[in-house]
PDB file of N, CA and C in Angstrom:
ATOM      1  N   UNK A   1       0.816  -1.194   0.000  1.00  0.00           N
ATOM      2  CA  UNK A   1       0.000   0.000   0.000  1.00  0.00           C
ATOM      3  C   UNK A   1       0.861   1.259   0.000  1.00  0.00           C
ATOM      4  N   UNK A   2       2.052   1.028   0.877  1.00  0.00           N
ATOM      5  CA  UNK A   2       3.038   2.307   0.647  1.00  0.00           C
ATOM      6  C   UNK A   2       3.709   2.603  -0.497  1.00  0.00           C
ATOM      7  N   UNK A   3       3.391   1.492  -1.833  1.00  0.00           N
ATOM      8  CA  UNK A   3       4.641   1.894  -2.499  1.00  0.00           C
ATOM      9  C   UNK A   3       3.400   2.751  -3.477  1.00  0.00           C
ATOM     10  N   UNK A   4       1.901   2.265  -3.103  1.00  0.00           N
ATOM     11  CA  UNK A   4       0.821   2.559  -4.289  1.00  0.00           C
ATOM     12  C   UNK A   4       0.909   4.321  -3.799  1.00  0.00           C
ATOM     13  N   UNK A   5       0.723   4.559  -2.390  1.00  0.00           N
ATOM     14  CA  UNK A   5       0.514   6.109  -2.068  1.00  0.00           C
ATOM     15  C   UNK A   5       2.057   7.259  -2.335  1.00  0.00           C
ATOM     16  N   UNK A   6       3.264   6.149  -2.821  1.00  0.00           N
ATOM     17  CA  UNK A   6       4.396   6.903  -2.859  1.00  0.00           C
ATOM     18  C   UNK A   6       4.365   6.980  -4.631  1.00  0.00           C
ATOM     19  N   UNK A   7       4.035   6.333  -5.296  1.00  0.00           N
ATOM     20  CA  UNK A   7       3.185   6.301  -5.958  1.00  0.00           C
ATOM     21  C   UNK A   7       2.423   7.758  -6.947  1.00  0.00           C
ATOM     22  N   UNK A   8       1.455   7.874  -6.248  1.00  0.00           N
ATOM     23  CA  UNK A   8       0.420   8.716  -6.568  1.00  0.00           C
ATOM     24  C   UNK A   8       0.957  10.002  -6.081  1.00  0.00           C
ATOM     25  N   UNK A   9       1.726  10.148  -4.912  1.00  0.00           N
ATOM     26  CA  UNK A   9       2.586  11.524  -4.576  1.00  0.00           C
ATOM     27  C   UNK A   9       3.408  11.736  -5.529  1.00  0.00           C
ATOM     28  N   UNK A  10       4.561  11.105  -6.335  1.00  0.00           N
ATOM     29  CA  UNK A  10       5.123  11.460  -7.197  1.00  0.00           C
ATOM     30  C   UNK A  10       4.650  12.031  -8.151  1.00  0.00           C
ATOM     31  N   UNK A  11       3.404  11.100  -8.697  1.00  0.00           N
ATOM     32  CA  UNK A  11       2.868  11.299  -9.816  1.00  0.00           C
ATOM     33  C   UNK A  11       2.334  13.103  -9.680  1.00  0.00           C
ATOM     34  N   UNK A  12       1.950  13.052  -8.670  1.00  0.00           N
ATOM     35  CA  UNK A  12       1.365  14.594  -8.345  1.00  0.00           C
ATOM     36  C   UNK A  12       2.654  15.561  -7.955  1.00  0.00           C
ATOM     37  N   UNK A  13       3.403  15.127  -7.720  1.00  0.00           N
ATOM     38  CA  UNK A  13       4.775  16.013  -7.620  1.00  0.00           C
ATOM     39  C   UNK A  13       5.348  16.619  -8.899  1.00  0.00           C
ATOM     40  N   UNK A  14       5.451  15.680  -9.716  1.00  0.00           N
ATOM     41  CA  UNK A  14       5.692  15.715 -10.928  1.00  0.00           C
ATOM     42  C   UNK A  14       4.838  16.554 -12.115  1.00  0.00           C
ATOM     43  N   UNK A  15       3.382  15.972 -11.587  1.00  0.00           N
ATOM     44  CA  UNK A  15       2.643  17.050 -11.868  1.00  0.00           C
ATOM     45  C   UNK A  15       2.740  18.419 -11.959  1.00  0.00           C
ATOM     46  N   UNK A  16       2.894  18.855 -10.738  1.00  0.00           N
ATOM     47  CA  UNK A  16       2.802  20.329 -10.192  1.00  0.00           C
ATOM     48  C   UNK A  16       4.219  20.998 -10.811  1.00  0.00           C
ATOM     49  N   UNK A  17       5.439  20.045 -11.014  1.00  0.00           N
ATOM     50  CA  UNK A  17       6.221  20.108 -11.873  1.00  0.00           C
ATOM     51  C   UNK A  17       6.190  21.052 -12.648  1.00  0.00           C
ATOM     52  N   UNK A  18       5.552  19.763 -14.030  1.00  0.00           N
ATOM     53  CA  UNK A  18       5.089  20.048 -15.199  1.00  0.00           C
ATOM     54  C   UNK A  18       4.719  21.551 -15.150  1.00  0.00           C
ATOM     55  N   UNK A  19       3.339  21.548 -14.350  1.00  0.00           N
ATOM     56  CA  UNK A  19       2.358  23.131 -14.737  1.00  0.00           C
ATOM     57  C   UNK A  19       3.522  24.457 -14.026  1.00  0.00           C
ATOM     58  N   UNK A  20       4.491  23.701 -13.225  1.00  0.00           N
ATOM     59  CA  UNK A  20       5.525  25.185 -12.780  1.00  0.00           C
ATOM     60  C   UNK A  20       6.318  25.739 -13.887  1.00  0.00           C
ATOM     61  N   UNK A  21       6.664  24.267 -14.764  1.00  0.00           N
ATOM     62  CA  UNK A  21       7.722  24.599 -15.938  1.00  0.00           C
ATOM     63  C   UNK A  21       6.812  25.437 -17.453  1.00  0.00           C
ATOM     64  N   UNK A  22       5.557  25.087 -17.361  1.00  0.00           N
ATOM     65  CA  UNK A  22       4.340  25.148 -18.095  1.00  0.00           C
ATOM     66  C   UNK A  22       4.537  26.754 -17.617  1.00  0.00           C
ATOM     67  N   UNK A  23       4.134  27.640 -16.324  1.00  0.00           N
ATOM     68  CA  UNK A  23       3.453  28.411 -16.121  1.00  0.00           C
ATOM     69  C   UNK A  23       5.120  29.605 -16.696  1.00  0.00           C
ATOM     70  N   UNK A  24       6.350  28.939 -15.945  1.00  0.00           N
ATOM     71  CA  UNK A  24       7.259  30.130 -16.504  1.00  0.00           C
ATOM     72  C   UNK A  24       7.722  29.792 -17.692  1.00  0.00           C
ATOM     73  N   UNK A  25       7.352  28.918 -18.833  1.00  0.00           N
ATOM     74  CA  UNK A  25       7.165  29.267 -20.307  1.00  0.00           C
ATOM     75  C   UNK A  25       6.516  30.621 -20.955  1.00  0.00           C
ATOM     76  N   UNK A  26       5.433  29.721 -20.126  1.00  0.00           N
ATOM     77  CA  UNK A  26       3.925  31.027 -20.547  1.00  0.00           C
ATOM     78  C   UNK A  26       4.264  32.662 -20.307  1.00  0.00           C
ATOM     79  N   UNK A  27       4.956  32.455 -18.942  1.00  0.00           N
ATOM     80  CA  UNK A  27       5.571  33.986 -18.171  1.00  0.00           C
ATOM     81  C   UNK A  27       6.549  34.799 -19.653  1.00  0.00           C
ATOM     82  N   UNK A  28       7.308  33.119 -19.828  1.00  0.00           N
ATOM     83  CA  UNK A  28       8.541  34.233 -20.934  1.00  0.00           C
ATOM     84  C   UNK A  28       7.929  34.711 -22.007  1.00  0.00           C
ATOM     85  N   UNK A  29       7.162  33.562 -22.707  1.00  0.00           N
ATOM     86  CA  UNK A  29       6.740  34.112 -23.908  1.00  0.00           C
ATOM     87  C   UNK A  29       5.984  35.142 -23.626  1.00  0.00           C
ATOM     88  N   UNK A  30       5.522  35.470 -22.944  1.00  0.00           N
ATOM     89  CA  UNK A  30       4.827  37.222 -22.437  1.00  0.00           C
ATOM     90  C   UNK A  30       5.630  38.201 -21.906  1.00  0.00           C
ATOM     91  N   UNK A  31       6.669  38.018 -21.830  1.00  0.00           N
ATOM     92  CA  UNK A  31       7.586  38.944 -21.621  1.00  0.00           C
ATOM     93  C   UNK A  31       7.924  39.324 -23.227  1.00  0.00           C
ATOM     94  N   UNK A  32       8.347  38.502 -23.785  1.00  0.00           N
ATOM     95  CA  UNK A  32       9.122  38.438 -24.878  1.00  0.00           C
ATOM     96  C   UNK A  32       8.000  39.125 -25.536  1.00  0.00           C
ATOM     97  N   UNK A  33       6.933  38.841 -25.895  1.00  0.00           N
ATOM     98  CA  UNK A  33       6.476  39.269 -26.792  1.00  0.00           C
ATOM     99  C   UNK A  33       5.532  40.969 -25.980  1.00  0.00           C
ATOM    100  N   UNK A  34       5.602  41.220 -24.700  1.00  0.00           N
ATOM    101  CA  UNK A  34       5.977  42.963 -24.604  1.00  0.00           C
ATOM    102  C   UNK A  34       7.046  43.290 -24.936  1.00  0.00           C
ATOM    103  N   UNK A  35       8.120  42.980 -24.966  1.00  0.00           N
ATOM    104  CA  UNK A  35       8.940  43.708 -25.353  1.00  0.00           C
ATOM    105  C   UNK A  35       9.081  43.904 -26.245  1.00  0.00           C
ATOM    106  N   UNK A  36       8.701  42.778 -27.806  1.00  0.00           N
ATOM    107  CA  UNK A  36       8.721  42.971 -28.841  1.00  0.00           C
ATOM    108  C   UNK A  36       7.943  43.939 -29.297  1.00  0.00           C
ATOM    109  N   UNK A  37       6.745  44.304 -28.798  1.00  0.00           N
ATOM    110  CA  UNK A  37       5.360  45.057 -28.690  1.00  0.00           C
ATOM    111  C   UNK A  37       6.053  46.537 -28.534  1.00  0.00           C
ATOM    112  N   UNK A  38       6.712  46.550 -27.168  1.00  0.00           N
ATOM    113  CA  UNK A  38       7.276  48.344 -26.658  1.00  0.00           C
ATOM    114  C   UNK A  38       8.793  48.417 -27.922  1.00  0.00           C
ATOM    115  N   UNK A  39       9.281  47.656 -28.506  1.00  0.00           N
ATOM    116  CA  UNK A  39      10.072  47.952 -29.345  1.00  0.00           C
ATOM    117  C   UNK A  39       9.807  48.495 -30.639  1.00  0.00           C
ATOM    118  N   UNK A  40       8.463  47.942 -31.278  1.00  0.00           N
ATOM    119  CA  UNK A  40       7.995  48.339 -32.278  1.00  0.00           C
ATOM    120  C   UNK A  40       7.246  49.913 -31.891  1.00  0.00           C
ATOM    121  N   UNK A  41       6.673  49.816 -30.632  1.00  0.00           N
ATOM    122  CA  UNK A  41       6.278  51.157 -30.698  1.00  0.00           C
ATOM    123  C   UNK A  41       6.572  52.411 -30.736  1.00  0.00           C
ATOM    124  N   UNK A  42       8.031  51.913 -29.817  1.00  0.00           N
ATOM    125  CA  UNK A  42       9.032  52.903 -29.731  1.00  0.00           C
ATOM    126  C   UNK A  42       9.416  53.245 -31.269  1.00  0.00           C
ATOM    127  N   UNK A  43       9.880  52.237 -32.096  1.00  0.00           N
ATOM    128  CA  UNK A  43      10.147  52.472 -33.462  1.00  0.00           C
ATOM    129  C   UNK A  43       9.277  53.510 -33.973  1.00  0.00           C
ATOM    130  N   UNK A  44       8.329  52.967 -34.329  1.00  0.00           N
ATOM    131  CA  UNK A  44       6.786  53.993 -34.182  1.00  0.00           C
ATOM    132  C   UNK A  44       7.065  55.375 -33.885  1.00  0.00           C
ATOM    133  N   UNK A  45       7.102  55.189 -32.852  1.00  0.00           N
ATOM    134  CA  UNK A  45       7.496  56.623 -31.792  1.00  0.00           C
ATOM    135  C   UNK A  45       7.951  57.396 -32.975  1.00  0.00           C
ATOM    136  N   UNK A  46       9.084  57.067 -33.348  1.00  0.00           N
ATOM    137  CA  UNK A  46      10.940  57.779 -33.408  1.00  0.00           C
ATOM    138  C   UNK A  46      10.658  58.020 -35.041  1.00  0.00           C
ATOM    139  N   UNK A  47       9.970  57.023 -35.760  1.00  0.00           N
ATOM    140  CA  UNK A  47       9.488  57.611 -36.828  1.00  0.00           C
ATOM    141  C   UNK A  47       8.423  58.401 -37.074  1.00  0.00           C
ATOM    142  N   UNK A  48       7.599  58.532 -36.306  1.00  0.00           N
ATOM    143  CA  UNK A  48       6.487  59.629 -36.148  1.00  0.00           C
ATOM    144  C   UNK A  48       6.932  60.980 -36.049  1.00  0.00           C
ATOM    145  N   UNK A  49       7.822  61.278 -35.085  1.00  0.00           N
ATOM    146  CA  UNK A  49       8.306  62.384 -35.000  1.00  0.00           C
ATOM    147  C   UNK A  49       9.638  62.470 -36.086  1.00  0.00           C
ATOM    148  N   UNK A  50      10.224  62.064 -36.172  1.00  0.00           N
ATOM    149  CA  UNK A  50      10.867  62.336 -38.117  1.00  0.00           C
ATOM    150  C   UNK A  50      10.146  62.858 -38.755  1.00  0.00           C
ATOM    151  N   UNK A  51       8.765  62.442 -39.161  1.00  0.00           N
ATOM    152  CA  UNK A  51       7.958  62.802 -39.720  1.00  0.00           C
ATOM    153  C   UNK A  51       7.605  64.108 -39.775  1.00  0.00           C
ATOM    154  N   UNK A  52       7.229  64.290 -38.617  1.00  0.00           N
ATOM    155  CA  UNK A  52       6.653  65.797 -37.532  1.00  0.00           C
ATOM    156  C   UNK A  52       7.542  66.572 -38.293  1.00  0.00           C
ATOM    157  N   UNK A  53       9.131  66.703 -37.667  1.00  0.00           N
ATOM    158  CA  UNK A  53       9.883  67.669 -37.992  1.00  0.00           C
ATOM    159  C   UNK A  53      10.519  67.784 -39.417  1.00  0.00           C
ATOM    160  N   UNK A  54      10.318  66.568 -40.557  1.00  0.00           N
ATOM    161  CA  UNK A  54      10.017  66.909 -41.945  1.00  0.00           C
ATOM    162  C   UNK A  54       9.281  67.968 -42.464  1.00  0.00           C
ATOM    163  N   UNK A  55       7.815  67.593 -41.823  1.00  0.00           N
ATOM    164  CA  UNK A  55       6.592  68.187 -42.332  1.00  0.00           C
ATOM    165  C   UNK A  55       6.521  69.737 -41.941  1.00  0.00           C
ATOM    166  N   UNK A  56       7.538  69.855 -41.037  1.00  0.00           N
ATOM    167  CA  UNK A  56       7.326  71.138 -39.647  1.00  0.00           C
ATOM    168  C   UNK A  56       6.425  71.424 -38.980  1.00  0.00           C
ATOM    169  N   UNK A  57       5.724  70.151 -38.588  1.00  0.00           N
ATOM    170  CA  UNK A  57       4.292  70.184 -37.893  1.00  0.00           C
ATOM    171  C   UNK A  57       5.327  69.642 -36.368  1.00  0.00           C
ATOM    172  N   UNK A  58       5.357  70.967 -35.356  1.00  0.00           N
ATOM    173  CA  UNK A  58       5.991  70.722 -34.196  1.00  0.00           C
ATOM    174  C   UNK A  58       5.123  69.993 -33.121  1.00  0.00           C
ATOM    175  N   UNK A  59       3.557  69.235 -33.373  1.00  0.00           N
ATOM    176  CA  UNK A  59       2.732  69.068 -32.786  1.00  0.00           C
ATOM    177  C   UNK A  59       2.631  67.988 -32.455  1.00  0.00           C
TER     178      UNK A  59
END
């Protein structure tokens, strides 16, 4: 009976594992992809105002 309940603890150890290695995947790829997000905007940004001071619209 002890080896069935040592057993079923692993299995659930292992488990909780899994969904920890699962959850800081999930964490990076959401990092990664804000940053990819604030990089493009910034780009955005920096060409918007190029623009601005082409056009001489200081606004």
């Amino acid at each position: 009976m002890s080896k069935l309940a040592q057993v079923v603890v692993e299995d659930a150890r292992d488990e909780k594992l899994q969904e920890a290695e699962f959850d800081g995947d999930k964490l990076y790829l959401k990092k990664k992809k804000e940053d990819e997000i604030r990089t493009r905007l910034e780009e955005f940004a920096r060409e918007l105002s190029e623009l601005k001071k082409l056009r001489g619209d200081g606004n």
